[in-house]
N, C-alpha and C. Protein backbone atom coordinates (compact mmCIF):
# COMPACT_ATOMS: atom_id res chain seq x y z
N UNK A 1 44.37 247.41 97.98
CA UNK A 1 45.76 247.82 97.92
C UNK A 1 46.16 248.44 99.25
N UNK A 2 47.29 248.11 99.85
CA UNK A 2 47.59 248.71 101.26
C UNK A 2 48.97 249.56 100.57
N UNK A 3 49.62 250.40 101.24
CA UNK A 3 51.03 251.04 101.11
C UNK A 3 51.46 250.68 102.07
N UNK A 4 52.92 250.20 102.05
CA UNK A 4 53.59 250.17 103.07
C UNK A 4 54.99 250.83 102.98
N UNK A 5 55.67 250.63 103.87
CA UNK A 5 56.88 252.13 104.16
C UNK A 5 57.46 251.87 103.31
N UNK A 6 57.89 251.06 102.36
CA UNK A 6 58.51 250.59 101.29
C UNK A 6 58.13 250.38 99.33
N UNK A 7 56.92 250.67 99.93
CA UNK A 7 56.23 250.85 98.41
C UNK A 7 54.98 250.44 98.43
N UNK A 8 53.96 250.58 97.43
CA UNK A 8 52.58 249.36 97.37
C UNK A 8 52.78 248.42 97.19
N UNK A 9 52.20 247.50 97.86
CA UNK A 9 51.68 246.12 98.09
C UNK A 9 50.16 245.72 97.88
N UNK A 10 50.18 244.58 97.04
CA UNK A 10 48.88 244.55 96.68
C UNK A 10 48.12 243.19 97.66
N UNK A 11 47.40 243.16 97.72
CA UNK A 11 46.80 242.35 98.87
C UNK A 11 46.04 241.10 97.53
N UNK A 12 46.63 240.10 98.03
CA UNK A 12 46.07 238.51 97.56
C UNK A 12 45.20 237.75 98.32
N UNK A 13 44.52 237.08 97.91
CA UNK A 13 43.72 235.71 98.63
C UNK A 13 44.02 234.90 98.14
N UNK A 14 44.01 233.67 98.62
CA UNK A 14 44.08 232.49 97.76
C UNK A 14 42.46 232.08 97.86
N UNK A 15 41.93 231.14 96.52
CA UNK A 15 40.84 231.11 96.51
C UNK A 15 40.22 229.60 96.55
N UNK A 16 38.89 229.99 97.19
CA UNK A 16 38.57 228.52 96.93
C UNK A 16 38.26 227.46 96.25
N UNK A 17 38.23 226.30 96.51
CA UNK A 17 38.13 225.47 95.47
C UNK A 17 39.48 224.50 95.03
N UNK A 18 40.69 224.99 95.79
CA UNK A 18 42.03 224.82 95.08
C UNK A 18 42.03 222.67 95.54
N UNK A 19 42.64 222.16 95.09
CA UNK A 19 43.15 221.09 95.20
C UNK A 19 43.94 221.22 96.30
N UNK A 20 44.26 220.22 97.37
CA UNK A 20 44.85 220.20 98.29
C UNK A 20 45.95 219.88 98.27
N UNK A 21 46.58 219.60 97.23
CA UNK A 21 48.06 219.86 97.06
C UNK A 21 48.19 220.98 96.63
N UNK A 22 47.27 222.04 95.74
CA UNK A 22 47.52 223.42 94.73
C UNK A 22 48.04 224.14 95.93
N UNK A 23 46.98 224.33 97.19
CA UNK A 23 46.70 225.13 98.52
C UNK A 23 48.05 224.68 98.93
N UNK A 24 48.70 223.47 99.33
CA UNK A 24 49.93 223.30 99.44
C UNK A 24 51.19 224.33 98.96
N UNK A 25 50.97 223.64 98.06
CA UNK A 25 52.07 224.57 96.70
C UNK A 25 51.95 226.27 97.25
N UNK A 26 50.39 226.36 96.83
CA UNK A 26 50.10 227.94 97.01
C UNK A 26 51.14 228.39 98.32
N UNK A 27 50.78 228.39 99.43
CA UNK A 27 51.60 228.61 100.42
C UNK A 27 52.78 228.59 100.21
N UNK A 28 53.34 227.63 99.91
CA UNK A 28 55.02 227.31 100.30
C UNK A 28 55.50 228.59 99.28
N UNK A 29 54.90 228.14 97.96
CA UNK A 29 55.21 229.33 97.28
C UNK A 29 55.16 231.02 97.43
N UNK A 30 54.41 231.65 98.13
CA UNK A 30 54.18 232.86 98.80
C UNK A 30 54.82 232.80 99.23
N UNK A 31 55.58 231.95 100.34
CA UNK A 31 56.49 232.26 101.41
C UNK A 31 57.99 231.95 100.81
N UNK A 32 58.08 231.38 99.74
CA UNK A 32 59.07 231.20 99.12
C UNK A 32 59.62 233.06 98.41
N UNK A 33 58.75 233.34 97.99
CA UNK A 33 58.80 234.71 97.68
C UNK A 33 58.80 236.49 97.96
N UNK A 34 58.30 236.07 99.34
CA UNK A 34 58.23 236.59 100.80
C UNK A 34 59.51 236.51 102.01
N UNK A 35 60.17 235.69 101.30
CA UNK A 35 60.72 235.35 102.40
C UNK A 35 62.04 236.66 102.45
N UNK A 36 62.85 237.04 101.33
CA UNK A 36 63.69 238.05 101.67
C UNK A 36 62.96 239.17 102.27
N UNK A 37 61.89 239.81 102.67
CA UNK A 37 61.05 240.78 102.75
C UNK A 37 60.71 240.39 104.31
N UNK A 38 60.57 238.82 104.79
CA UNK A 38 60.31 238.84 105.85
C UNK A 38 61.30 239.59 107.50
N UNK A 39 60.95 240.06 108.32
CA UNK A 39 61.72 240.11 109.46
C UNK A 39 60.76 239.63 110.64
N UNK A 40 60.22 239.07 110.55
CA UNK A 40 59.49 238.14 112.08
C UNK A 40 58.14 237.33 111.19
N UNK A 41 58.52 236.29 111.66
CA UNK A 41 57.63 235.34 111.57
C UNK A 41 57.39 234.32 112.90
N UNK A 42 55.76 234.24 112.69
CA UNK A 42 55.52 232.75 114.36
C UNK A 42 54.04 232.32 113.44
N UNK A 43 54.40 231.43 114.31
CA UNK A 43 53.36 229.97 113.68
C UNK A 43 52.85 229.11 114.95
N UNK A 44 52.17 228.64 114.92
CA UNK A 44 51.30 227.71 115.98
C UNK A 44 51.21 226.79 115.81
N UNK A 45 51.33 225.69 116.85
CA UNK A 45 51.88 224.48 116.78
C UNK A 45 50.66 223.54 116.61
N UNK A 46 49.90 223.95 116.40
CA UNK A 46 48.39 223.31 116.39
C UNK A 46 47.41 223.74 114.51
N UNK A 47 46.80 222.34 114.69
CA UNK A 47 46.00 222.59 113.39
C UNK A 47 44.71 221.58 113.56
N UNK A 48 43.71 222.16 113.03
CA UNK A 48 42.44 221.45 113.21
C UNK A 48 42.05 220.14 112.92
N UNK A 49 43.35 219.20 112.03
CA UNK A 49 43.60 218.08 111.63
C UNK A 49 44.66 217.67 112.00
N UNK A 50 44.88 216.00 111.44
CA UNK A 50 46.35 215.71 111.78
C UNK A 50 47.38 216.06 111.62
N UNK A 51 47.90 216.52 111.59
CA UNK A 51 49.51 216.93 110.74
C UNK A 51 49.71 215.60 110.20
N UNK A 52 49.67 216.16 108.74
CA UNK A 52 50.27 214.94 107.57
C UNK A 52 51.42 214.33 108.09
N UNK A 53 52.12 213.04 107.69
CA UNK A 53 53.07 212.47 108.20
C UNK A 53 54.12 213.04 107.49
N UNK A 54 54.20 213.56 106.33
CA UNK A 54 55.24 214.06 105.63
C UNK A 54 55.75 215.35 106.48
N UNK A 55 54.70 216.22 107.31
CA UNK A 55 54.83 217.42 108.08
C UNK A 55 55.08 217.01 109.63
N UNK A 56 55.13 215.92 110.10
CA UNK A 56 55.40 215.47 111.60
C UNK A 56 56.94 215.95 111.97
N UNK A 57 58.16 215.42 111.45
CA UNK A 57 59.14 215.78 111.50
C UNK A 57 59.32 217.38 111.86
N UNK A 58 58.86 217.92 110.79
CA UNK A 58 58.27 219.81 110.98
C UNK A 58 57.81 220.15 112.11
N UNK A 59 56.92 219.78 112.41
CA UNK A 59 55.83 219.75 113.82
C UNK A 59 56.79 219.41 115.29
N UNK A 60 57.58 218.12 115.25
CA UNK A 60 58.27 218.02 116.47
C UNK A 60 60.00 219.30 115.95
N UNK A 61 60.25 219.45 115.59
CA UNK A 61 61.50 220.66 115.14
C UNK A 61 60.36 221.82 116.18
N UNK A 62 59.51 222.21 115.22
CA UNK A 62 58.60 223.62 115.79
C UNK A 62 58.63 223.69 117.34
N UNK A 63 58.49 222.26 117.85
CA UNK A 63 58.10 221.98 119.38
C UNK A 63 59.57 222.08 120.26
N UNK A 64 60.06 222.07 119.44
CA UNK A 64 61.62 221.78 119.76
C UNK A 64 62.14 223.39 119.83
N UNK A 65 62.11 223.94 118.83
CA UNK A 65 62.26 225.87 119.11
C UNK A 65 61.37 226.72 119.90
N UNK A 66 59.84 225.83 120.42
CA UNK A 66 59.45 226.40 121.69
C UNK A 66 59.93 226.43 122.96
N UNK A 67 60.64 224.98 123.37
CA UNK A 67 61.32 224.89 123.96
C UNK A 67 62.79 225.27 124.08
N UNK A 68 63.38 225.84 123.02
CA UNK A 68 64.47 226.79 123.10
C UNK A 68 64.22 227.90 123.70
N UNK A 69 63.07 228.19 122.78
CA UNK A 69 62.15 230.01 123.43
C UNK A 69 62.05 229.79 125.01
N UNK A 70 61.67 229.02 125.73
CA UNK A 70 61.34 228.66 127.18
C UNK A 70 62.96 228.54 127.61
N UNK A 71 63.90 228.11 127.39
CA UNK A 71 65.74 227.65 127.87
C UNK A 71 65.89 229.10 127.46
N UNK A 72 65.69 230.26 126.54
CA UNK A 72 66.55 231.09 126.15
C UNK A 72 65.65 232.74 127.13
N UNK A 73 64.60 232.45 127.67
CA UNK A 73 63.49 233.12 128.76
C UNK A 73 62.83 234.30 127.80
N UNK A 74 62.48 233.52 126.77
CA UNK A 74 61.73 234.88 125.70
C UNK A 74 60.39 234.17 126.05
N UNK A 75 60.51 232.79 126.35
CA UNK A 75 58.90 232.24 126.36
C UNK A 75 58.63 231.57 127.73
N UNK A 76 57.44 231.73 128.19
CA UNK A 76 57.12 231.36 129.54
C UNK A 76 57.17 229.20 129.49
N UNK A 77 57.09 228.92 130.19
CA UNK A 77 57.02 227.60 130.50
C UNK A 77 55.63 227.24 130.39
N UNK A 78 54.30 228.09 130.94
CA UNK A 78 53.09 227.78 130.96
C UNK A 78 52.63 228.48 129.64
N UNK A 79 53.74 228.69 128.70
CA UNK A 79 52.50 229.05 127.41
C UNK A 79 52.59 227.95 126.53
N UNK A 80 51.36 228.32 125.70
CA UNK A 80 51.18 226.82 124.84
C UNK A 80 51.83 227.08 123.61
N UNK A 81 52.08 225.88 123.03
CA UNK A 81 52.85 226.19 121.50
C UNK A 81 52.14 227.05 120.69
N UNK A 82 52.29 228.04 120.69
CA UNK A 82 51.58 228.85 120.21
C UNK A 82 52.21 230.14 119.98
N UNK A 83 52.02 230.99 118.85
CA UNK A 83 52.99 232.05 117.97
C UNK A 83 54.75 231.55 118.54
N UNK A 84 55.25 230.72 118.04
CA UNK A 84 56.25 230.24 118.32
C UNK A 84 57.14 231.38 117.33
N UNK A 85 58.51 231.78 117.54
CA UNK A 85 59.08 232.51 116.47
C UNK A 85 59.64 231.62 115.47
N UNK A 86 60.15 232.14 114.17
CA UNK A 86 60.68 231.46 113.29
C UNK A 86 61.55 232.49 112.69
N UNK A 87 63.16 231.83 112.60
CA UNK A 87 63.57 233.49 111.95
C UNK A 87 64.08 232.39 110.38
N UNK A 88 63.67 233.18 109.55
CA UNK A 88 63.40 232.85 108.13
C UNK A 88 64.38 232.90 107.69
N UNK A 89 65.50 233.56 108.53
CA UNK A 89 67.04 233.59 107.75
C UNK A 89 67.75 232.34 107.85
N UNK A 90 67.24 231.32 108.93
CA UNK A 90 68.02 230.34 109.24
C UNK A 90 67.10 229.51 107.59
N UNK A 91 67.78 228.85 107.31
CA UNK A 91 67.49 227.30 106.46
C UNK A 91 66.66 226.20 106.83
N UNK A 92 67.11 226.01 107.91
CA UNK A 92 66.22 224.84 108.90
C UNK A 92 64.65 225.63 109.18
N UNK A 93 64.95 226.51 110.33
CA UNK A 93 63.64 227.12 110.80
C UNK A 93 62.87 227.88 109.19
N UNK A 94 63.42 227.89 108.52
CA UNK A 94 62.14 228.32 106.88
C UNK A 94 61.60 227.14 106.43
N UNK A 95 62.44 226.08 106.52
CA UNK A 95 61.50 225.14 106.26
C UNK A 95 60.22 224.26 106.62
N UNK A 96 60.60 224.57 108.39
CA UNK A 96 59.33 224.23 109.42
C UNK A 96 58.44 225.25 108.63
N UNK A 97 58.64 226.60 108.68
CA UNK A 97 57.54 227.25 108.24
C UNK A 97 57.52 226.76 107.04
N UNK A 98 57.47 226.90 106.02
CA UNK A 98 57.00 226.07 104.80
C UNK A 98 56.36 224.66 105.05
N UNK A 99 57.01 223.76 105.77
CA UNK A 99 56.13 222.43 106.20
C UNK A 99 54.91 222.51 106.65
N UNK A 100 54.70 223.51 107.71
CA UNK A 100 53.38 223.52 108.44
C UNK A 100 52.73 225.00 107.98
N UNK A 101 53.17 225.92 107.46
CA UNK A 101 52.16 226.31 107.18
C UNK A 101 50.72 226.21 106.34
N UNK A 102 50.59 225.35 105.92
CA UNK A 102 49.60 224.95 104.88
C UNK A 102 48.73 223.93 105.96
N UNK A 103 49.03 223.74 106.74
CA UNK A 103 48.29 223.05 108.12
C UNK A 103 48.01 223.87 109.08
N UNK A 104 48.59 224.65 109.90
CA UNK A 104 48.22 225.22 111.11
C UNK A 104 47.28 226.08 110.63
N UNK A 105 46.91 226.51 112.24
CA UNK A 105 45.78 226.85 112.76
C UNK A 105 45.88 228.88 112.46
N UNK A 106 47.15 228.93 112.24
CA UNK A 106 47.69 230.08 112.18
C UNK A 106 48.84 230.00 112.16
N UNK A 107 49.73 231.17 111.16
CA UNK A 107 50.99 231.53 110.59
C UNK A 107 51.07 233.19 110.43
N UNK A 108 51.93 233.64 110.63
CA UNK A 108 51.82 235.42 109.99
C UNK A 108 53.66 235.68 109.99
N UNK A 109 53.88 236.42 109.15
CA UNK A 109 54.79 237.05 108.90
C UNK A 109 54.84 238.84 108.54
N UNK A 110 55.58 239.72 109.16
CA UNK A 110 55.59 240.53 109.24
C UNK A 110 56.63 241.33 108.55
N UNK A 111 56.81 242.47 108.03
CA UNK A 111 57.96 243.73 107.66
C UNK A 111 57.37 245.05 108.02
N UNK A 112 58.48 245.81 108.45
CA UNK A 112 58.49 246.72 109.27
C UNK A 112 56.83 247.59 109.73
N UNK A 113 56.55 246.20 110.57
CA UNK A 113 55.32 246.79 111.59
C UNK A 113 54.06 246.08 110.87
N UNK A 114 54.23 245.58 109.20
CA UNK A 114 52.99 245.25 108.87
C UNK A 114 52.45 243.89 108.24
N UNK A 115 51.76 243.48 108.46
CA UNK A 115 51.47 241.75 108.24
C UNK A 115 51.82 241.68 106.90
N UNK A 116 52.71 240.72 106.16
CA UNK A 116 52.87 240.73 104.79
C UNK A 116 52.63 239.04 104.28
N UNK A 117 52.03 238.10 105.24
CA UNK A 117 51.78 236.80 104.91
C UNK A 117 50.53 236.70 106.37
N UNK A 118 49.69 236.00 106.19
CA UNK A 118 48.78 235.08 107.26
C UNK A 118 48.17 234.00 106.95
N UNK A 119 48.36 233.15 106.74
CA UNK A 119 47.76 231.45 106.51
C UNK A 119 47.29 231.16 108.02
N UNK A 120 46.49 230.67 108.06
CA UNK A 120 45.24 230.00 109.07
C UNK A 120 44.32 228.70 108.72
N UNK A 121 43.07 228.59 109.80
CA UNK A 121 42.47 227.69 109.09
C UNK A 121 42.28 226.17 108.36
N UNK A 122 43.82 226.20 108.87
CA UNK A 122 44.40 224.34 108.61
C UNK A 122 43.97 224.70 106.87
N UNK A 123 45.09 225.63 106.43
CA UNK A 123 45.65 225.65 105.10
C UNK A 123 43.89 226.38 103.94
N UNK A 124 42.72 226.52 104.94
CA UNK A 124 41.76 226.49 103.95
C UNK A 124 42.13 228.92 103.79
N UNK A 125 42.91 229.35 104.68
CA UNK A 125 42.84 230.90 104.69
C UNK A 125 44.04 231.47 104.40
N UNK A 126 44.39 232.09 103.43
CA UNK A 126 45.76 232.68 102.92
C UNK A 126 45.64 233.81 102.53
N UNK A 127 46.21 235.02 102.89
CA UNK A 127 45.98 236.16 102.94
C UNK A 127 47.80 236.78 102.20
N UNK A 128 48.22 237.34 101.89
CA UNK A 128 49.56 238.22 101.60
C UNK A 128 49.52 239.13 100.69
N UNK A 129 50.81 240.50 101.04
CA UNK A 129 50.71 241.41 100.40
C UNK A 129 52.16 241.70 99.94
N UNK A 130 52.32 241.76 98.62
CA UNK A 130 53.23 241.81 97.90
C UNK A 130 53.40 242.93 96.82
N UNK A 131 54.31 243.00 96.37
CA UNK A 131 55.03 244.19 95.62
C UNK A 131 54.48 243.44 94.23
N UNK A 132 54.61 244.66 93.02
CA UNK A 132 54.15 243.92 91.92
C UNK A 132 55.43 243.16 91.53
N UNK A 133 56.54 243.37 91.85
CA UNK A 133 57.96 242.29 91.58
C UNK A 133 57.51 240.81 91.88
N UNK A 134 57.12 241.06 93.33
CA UNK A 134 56.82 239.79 93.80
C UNK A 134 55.64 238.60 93.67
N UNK A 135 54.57 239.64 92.66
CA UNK A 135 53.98 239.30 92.46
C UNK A 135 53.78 238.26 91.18
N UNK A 136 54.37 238.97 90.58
CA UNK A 136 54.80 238.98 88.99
C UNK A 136 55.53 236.66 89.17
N UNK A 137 56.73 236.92 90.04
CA UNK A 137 57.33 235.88 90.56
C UNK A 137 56.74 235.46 91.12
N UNK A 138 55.74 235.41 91.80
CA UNK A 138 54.87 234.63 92.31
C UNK A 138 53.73 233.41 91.50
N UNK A 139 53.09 234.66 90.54
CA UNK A 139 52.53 233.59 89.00
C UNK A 139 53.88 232.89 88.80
N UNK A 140 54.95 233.58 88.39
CA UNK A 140 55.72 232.57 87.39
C UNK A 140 56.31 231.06 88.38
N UNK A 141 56.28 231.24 89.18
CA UNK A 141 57.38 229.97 90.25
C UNK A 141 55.51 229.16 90.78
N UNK A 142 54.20 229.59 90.83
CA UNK A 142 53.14 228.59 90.40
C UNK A 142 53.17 228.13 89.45
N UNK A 143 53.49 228.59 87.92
CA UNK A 143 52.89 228.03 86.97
C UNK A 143 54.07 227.06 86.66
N UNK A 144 55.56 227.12 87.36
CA UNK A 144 56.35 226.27 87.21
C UNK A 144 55.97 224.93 88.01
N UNK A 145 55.80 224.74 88.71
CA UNK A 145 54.83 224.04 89.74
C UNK A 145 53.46 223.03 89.47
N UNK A 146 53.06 223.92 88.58
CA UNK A 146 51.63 223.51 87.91
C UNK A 146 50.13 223.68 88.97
N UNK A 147 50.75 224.68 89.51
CA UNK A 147 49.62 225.54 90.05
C UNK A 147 49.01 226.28 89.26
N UNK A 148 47.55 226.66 88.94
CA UNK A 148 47.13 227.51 88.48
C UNK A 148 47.20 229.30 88.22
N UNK A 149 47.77 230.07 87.77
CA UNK A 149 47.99 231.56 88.01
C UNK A 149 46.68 231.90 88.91
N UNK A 150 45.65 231.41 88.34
CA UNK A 150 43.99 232.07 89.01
C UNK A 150 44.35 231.51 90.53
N UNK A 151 45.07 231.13 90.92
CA UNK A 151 45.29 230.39 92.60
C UNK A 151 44.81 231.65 93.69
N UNK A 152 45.07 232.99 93.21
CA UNK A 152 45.18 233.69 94.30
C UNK A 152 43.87 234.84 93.36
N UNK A 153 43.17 235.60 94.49
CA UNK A 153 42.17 236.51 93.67
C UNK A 153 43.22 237.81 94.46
N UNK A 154 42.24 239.43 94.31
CA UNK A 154 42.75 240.39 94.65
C UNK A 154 41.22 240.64 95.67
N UNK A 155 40.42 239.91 95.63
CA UNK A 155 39.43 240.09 96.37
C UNK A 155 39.15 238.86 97.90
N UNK A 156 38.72 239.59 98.91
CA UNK A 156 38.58 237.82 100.00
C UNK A 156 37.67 237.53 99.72
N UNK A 157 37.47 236.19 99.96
CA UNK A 157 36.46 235.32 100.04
C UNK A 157 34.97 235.92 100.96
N UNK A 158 34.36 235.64 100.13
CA UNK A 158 33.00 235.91 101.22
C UNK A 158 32.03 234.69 101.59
């Protein structure tokens, strides 16, 4: 259990074993539920596999707001796609994050000062910390889905 300036948050894993669409789901869904709570999110343009073809579209957009970051001088020219920002309020840019996070190499989302999402690992590492509200909505919008409730433990993986 962590506290944060806003209340307790309970710390999730997602666990192994999941089906590679569940791990899919799992993600999008966290961040689906996360997302009013978020204020900074970045993601990396890289993943240890291909980017699915359904996620390519996602992938060149992402590459496309690095290169805004580089035209707008928040991002250097010689850095690599890498912690790219994403602001979660836009429609478009939540959905890149939802597309690729369940692929990259790394994802994190933050509220005031403290990590409240991290997916890594090309979708196999999911980490988030949520309110019991959010939690609660979190089982219910999996099991709508047909994700398993057991998807996420309160313990990490060892």
């Amino acid at each position: 259990m962590i506290t944060d300036a806003d209340g307790r948050r309970r710390e999730l894993f997602l666990r192994a074993g999941l089906e590679a669409a569940d791990v899919v789901l799992a993600h999008r869904e966290a961040l689906r539920v996360l997302r009013d709570d978020i204020e900074t999110a970045h993601i990396d343009a890289y993943s240890d596999t291909a980017w699915p073809l359904e996620a390519v579209p996602a992938y060149e957009r992402l590459l496309s707001m690095a290169r805004s970051e580089v035209v707008a001088g928040t991002r250097s020219k010689k850095d690599d796609p890498m912690g790219i920002d994403v602001d979660v309020r836009d429609d478009t840019q939540f959905e890149v994050l939802l597309a690729l996070a369940p692929f990259t190499i790394h994802a994190e989302a933050w509220r005031q000062g403290r990590e409240i999402f991290s997916a890594g690992d090309t979708g196999t590492a999911l980490w988030i910390a949520v309110t019991a509200a959010q939690e609660a909505r979190l089982l219910a919008r999996l099991g709508t889905v047909g994700v398993a409730r057991s998807a996420f433990r309160t313990r990490p993986p060892r």
